[in-house]
C-alpha atoms as a PDB file:
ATOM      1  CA  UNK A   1      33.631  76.873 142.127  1.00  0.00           C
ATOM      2  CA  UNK A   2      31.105  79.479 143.381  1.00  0.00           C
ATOM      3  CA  UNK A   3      30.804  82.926 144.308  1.00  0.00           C
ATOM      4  CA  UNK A   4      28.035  83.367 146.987  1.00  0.00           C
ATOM      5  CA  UNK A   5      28.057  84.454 151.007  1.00  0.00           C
ATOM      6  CA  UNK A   6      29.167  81.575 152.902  1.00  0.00           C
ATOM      7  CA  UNK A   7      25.750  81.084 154.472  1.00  0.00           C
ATOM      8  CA  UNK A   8      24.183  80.930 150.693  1.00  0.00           C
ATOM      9  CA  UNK A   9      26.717  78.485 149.828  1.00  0.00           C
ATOM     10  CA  UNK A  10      25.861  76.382 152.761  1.00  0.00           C
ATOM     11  CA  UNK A  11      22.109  76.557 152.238  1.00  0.00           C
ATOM     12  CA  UNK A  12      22.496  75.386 149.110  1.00  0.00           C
ATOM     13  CA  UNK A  13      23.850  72.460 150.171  1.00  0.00           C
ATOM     14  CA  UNK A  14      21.411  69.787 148.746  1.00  0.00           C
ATOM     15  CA  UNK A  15      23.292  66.530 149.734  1.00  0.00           C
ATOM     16  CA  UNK A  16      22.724  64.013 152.502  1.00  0.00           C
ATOM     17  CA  UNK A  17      24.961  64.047 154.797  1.00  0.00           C
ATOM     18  CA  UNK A  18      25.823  61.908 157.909  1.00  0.00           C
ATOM     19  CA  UNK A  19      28.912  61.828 160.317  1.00  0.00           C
ATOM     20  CA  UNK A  20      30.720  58.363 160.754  1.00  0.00           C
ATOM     21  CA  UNK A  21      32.701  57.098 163.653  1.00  0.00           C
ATOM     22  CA  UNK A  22      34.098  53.991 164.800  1.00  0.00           C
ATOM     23  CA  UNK A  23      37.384  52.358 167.118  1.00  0.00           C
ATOM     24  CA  UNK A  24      39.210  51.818 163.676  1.00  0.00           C
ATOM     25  CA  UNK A  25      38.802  55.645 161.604  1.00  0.00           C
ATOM     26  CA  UNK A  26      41.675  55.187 158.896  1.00  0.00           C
ATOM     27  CA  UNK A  27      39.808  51.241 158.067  1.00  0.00           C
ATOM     28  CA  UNK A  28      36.456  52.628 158.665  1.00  0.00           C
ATOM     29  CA  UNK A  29      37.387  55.638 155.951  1.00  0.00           C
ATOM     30  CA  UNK A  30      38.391  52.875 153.615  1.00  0.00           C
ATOM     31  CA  UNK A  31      35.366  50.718 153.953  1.00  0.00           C
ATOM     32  CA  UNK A  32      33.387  53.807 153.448  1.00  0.00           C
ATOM     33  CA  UNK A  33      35.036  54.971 150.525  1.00  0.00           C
ATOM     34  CA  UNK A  34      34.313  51.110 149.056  1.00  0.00           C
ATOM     35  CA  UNK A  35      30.706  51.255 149.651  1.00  0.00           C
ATOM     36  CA  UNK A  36      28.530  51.387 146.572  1.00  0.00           C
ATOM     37  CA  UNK A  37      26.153  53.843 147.770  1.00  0.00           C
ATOM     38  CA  UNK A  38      28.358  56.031 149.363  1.00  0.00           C
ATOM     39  CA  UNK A  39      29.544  58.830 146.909  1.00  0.00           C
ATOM     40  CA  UNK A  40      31.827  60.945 148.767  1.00  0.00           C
ATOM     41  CA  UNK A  41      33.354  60.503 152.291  1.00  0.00           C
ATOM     42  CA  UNK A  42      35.686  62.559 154.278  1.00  0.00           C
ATOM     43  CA  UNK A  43      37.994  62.888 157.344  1.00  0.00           C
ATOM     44  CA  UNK A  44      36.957  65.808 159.455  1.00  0.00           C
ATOM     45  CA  UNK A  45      38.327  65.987 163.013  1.00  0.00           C
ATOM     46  CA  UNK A  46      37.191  62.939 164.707  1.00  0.00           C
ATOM     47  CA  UNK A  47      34.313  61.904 162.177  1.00  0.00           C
ATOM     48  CA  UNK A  48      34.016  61.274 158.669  1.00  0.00           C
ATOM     49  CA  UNK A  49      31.807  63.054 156.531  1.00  0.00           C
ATOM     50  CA  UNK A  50      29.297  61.348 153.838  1.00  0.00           C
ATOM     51  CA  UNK A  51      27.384  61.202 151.537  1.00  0.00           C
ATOM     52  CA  UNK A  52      25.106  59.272 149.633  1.00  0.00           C
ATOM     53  CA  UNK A  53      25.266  57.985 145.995  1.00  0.00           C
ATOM     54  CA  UNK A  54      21.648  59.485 145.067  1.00  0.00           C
ATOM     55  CA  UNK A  55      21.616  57.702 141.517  1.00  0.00           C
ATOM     56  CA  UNK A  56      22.356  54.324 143.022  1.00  0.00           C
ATOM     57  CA  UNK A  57      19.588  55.034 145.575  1.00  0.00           C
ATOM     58  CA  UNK A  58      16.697  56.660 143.181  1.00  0.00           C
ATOM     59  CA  UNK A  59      15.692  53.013 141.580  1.00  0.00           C
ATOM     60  CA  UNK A  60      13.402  52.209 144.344  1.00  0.00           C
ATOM     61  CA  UNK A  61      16.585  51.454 146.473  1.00  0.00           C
ATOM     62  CA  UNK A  62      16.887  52.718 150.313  1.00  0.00           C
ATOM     63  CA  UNK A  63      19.993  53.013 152.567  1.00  0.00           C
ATOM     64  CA  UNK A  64      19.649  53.823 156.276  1.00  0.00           C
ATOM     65  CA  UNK A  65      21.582  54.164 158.842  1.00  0.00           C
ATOM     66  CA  UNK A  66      20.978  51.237 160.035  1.00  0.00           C
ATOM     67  CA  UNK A  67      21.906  49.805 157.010  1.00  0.00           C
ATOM     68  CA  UNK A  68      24.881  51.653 157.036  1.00  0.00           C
ATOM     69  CA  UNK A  69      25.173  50.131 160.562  1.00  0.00           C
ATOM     70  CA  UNK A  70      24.969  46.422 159.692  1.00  0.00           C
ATOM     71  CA  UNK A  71      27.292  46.666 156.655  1.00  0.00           C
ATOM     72  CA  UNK A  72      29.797  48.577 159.350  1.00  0.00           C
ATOM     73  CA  UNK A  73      29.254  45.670 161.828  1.00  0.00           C
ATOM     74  CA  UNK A  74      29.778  43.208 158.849  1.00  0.00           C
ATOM     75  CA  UNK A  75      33.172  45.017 158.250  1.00  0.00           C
ATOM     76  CA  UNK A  76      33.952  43.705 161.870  1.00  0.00           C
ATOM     77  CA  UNK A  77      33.508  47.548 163.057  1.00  0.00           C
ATOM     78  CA  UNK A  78      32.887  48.346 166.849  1.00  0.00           C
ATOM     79  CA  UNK A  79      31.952  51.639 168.523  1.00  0.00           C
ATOM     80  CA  UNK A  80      29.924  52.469 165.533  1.00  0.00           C
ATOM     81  CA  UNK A  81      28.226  56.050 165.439  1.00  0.00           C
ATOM     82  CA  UNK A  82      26.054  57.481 162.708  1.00  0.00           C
ATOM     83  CA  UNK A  83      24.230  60.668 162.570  1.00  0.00           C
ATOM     84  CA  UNK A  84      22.990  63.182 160.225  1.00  0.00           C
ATOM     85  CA  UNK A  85      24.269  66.178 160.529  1.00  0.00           C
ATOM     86  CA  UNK A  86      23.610  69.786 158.571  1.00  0.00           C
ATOM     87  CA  UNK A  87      26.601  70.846 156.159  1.00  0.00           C
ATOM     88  CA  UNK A  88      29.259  73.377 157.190  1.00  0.00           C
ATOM     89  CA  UNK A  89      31.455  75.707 154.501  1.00  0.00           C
ATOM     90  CA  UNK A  90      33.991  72.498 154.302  1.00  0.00           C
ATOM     91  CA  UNK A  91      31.458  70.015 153.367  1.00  0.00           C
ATOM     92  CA  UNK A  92      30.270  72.613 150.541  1.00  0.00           C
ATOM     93  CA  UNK A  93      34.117  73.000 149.445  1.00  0.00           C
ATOM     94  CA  UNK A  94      34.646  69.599 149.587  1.00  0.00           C
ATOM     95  CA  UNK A  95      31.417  69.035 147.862  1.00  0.00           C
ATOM     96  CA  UNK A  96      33.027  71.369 144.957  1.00  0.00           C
ATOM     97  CA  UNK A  97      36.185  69.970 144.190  1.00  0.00           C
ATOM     98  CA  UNK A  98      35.295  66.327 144.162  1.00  0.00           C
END
């Protein structure tokens, strides 16, 4: 773990990180979770929470969200939303433990 002011902790939060919606969450967490360049991914409220797999992604490989997006929509997922968001004190736990 770390010792640091919460604000520290969150700015050193050095991960990218995107929230994830669609109709189906609990299949859409799943398909997430079975993604090879996803590392982590999370439930938080109404979104889930990832993040990328940077070593799968630093051999000249790229993911986007629109890749993200068609790989979704391959999955058969509808009311797809991506966005990247900035990291709160649960992401940075969560981030910690895993």
């Amino acid at each position: 773990m770390k010792i640091d002011t919460p604000q520290q902790i969150i700015d050193d939060y050095d991960k990218m990180l995107w929230s994830v919606k669609s109709k189906e969450m609990y299949r859409l967490l799943k398909d997430l979770r079975g993604h090879q360049y996803i590392l982590s991914s999370h439930a938080f409220g109404d979104a889930h929470h990832i993040t990328l797999n940077q070593s799968a992604l630093d051999h000249g490989t790229s993911f986007s969200e629109d890749d993200l997006r068609e790989f979704l929509e391959q999955q058969n997922h509808t009311e797809i939303e991506i966005s990247p968001i900035k990291a709160g004190i649960e992401d940075c736990f969560m981030q910690m433990i895993s």
